[in-house]
PDB file of N, CA and C in Angstrom:
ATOM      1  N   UNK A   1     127.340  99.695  80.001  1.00  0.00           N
ATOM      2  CA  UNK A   1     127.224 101.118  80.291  1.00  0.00           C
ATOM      3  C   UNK A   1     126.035 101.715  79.550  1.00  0.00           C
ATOM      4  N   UNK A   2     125.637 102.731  80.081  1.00  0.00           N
ATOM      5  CA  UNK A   2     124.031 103.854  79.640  1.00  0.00           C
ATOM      6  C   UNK A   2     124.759 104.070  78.055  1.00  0.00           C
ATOM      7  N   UNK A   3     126.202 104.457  78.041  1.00  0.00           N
ATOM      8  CA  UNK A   3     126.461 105.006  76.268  1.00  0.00           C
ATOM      9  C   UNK A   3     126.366 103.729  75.391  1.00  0.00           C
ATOM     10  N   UNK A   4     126.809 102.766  75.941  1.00  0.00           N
ATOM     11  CA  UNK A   4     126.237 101.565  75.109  1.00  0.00           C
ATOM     12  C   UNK A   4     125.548 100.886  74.207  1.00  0.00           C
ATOM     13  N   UNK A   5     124.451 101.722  75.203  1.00  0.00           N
ATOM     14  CA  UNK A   5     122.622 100.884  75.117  1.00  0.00           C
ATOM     15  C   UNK A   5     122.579 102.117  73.808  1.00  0.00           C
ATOM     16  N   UNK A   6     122.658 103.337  72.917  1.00  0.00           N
ATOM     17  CA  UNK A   6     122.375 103.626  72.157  1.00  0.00           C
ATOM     18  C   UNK A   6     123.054 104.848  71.834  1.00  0.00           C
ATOM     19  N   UNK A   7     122.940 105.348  70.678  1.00  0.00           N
ATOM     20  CA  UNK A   7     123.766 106.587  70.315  1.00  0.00           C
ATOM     21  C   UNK A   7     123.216 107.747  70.567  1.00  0.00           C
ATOM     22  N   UNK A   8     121.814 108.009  71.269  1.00  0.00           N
ATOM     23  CA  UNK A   8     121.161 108.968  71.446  1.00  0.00           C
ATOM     24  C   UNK A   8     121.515 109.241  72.977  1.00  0.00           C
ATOM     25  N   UNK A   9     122.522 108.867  73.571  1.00  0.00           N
ATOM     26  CA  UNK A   9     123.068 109.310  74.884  1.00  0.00           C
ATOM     27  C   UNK A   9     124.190 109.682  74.702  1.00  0.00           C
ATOM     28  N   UNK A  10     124.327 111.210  75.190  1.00  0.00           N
ATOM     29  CA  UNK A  10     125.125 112.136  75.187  1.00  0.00           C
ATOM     30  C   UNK A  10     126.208 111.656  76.171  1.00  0.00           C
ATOM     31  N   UNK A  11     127.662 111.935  75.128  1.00  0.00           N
ATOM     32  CA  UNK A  11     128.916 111.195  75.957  1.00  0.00           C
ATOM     33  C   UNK A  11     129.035 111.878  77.836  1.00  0.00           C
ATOM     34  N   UNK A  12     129.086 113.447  77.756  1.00  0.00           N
ATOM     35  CA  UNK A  12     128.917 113.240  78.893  1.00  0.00           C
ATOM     36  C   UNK A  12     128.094 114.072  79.741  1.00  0.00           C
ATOM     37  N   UNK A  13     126.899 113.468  79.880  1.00  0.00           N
ATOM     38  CA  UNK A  13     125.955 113.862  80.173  1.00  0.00           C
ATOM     39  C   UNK A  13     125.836 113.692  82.024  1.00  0.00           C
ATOM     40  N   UNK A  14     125.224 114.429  82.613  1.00  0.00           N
ATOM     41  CA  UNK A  14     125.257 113.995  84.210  1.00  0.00           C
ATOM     42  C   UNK A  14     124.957 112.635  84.843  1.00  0.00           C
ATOM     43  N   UNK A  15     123.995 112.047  83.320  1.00  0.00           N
ATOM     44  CA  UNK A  15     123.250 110.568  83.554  1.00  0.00           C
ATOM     45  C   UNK A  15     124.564 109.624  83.796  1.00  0.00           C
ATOM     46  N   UNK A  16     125.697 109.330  82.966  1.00  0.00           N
ATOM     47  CA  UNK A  16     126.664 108.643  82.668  1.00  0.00           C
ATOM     48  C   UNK A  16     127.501 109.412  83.993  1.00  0.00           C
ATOM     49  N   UNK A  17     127.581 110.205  84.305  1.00  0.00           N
ATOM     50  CA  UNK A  17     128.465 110.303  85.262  1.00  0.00           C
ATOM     51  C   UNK A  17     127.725 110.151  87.213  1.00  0.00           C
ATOM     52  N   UNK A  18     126.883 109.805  86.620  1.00  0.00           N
ATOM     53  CA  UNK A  18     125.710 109.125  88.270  1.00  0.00           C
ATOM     54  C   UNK A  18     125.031 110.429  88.765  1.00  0.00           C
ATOM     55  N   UNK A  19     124.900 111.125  88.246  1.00  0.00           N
ATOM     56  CA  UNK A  19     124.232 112.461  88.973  1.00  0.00           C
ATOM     57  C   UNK A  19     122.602 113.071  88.187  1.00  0.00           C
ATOM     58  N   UNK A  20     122.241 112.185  87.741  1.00  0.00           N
ATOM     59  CA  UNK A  20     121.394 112.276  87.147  1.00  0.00           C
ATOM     60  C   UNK A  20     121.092 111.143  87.167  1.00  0.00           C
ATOM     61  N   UNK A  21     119.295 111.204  86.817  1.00  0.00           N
ATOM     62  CA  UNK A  21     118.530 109.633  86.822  1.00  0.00           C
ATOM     63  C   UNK A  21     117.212 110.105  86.181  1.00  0.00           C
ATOM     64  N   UNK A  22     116.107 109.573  85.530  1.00  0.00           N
ATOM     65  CA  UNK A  22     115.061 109.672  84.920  1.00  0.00           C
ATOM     66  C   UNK A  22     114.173 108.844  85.528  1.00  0.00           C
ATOM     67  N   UNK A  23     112.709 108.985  86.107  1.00  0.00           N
ATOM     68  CA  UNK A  23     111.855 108.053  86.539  1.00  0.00           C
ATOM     69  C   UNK A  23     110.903 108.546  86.548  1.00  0.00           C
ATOM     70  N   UNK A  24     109.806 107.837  86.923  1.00  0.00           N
ATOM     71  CA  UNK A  24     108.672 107.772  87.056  1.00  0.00           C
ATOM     72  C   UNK A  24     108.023 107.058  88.492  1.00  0.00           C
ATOM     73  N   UNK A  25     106.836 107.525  89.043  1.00  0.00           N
ATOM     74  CA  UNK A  25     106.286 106.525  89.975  1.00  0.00           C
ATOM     75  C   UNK A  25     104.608 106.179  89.705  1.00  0.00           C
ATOM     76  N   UNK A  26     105.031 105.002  89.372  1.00  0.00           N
ATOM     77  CA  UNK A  26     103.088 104.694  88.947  1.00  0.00           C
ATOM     78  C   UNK A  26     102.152 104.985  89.948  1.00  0.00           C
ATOM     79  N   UNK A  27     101.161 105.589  89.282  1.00  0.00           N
ATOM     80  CA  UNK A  27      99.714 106.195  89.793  1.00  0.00           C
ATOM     81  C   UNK A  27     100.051 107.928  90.716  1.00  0.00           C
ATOM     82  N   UNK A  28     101.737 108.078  90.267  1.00  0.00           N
ATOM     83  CA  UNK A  28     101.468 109.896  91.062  1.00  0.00           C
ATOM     84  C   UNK A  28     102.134 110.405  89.895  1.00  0.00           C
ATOM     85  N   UNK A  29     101.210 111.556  89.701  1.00  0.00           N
ATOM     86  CA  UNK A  29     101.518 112.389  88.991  1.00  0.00           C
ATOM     87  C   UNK A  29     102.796 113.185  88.608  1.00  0.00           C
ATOM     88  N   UNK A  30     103.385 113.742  87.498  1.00  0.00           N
ATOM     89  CA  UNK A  30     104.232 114.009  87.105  1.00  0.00           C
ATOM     90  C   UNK A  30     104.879 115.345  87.831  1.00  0.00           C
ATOM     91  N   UNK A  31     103.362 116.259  87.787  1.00  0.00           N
ATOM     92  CA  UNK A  31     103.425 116.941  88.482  1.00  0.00           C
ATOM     93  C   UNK A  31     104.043 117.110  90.191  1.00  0.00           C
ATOM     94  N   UNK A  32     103.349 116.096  90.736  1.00  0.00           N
ATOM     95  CA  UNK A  32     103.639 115.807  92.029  1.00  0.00           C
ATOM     96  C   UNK A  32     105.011 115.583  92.016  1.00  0.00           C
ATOM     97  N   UNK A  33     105.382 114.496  91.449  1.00  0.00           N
ATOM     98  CA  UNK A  33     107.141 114.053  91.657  1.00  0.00           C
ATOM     99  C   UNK A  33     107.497 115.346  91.490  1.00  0.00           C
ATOM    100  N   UNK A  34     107.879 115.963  90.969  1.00  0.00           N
ATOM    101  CA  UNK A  34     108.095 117.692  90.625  1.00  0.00           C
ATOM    102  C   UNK A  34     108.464 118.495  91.989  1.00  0.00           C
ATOM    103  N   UNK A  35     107.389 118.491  92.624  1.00  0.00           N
ATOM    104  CA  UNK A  35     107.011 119.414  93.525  1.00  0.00           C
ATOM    105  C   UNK A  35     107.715 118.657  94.865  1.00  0.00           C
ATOM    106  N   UNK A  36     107.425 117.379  94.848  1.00  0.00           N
ATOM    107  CA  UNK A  36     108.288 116.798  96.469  1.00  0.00           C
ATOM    108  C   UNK A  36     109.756 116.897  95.821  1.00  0.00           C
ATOM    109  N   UNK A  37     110.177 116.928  94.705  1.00  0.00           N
ATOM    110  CA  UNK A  37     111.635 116.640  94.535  1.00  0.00           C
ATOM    111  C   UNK A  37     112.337 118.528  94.920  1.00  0.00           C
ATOM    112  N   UNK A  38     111.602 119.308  94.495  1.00  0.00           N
ATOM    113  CA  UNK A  38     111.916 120.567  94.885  1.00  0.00           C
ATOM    114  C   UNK A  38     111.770 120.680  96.281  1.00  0.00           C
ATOM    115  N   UNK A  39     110.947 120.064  97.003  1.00  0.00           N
ATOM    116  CA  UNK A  39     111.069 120.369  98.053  1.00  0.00           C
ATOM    117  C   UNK A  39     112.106 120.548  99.397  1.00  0.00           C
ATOM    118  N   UNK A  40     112.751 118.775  98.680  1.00  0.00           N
ATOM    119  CA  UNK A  40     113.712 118.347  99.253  1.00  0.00           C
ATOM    120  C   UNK A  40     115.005 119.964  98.934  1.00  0.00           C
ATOM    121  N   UNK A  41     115.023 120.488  98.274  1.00  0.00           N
ATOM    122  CA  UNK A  41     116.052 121.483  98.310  1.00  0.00           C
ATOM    123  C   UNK A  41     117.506 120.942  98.471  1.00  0.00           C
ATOM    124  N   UNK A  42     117.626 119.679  97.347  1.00  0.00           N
ATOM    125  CA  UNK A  42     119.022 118.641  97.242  1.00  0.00           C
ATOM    126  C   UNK A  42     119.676 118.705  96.094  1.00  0.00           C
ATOM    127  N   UNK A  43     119.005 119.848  95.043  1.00  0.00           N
ATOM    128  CA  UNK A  43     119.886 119.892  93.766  1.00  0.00           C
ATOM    129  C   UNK A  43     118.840 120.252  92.680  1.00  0.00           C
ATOM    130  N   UNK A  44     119.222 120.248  91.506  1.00  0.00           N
ATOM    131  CA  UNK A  44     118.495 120.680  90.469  1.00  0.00           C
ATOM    132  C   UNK A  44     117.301 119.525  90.260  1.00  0.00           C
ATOM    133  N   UNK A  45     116.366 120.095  89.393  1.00  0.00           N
ATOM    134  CA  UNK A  45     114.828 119.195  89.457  1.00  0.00           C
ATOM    135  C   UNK A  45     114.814 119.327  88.109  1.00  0.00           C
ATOM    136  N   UNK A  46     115.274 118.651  86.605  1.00  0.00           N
ATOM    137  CA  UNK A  46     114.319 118.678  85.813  1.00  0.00           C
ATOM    138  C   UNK A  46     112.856 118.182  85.214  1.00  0.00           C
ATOM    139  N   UNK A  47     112.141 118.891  84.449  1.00  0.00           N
ATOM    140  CA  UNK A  47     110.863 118.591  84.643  1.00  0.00           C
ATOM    141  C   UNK A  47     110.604 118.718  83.206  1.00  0.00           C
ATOM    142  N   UNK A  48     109.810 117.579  82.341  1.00  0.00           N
ATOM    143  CA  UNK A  48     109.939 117.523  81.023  1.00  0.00           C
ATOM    144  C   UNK A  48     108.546 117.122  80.921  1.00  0.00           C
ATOM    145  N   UNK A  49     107.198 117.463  80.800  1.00  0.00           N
ATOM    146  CA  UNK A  49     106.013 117.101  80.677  1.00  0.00           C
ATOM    147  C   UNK A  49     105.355 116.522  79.524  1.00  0.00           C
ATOM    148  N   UNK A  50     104.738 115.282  79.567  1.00  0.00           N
ATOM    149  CA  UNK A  50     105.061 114.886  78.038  1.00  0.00           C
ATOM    150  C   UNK A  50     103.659 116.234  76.987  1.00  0.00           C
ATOM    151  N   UNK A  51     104.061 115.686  75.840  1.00  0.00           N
ATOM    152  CA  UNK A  51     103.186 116.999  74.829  1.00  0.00           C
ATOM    153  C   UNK A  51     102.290 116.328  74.490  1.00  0.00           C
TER     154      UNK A  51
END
């Protein structure tokens, strides 16, 4: 299980309960994923840009 792998995952977080996921797609922008995922109009979009 995701709580397993380390203590810095929150017991119950949307990730652990399948409704949530974290990714990336090599060579498109962060930005971009952003903007097609809002598009779709299928649920919440978070957006965490690195600093």
């Amino acid at each position: 299980m995701l709580r397993e792998s380390g203590p810095g995952v929150a017991k119950h977080s949307y990730h652990t309960k399948g409704q949530a996921m974290d990714f990336h797609i090599e060579g498109v922008s962060l930005a971009n994923v952003r903007k097609a995922a809002l598009s779709l109009r299928a649920g919440g979009v978070g957006y965490y840009p690195p600093q």
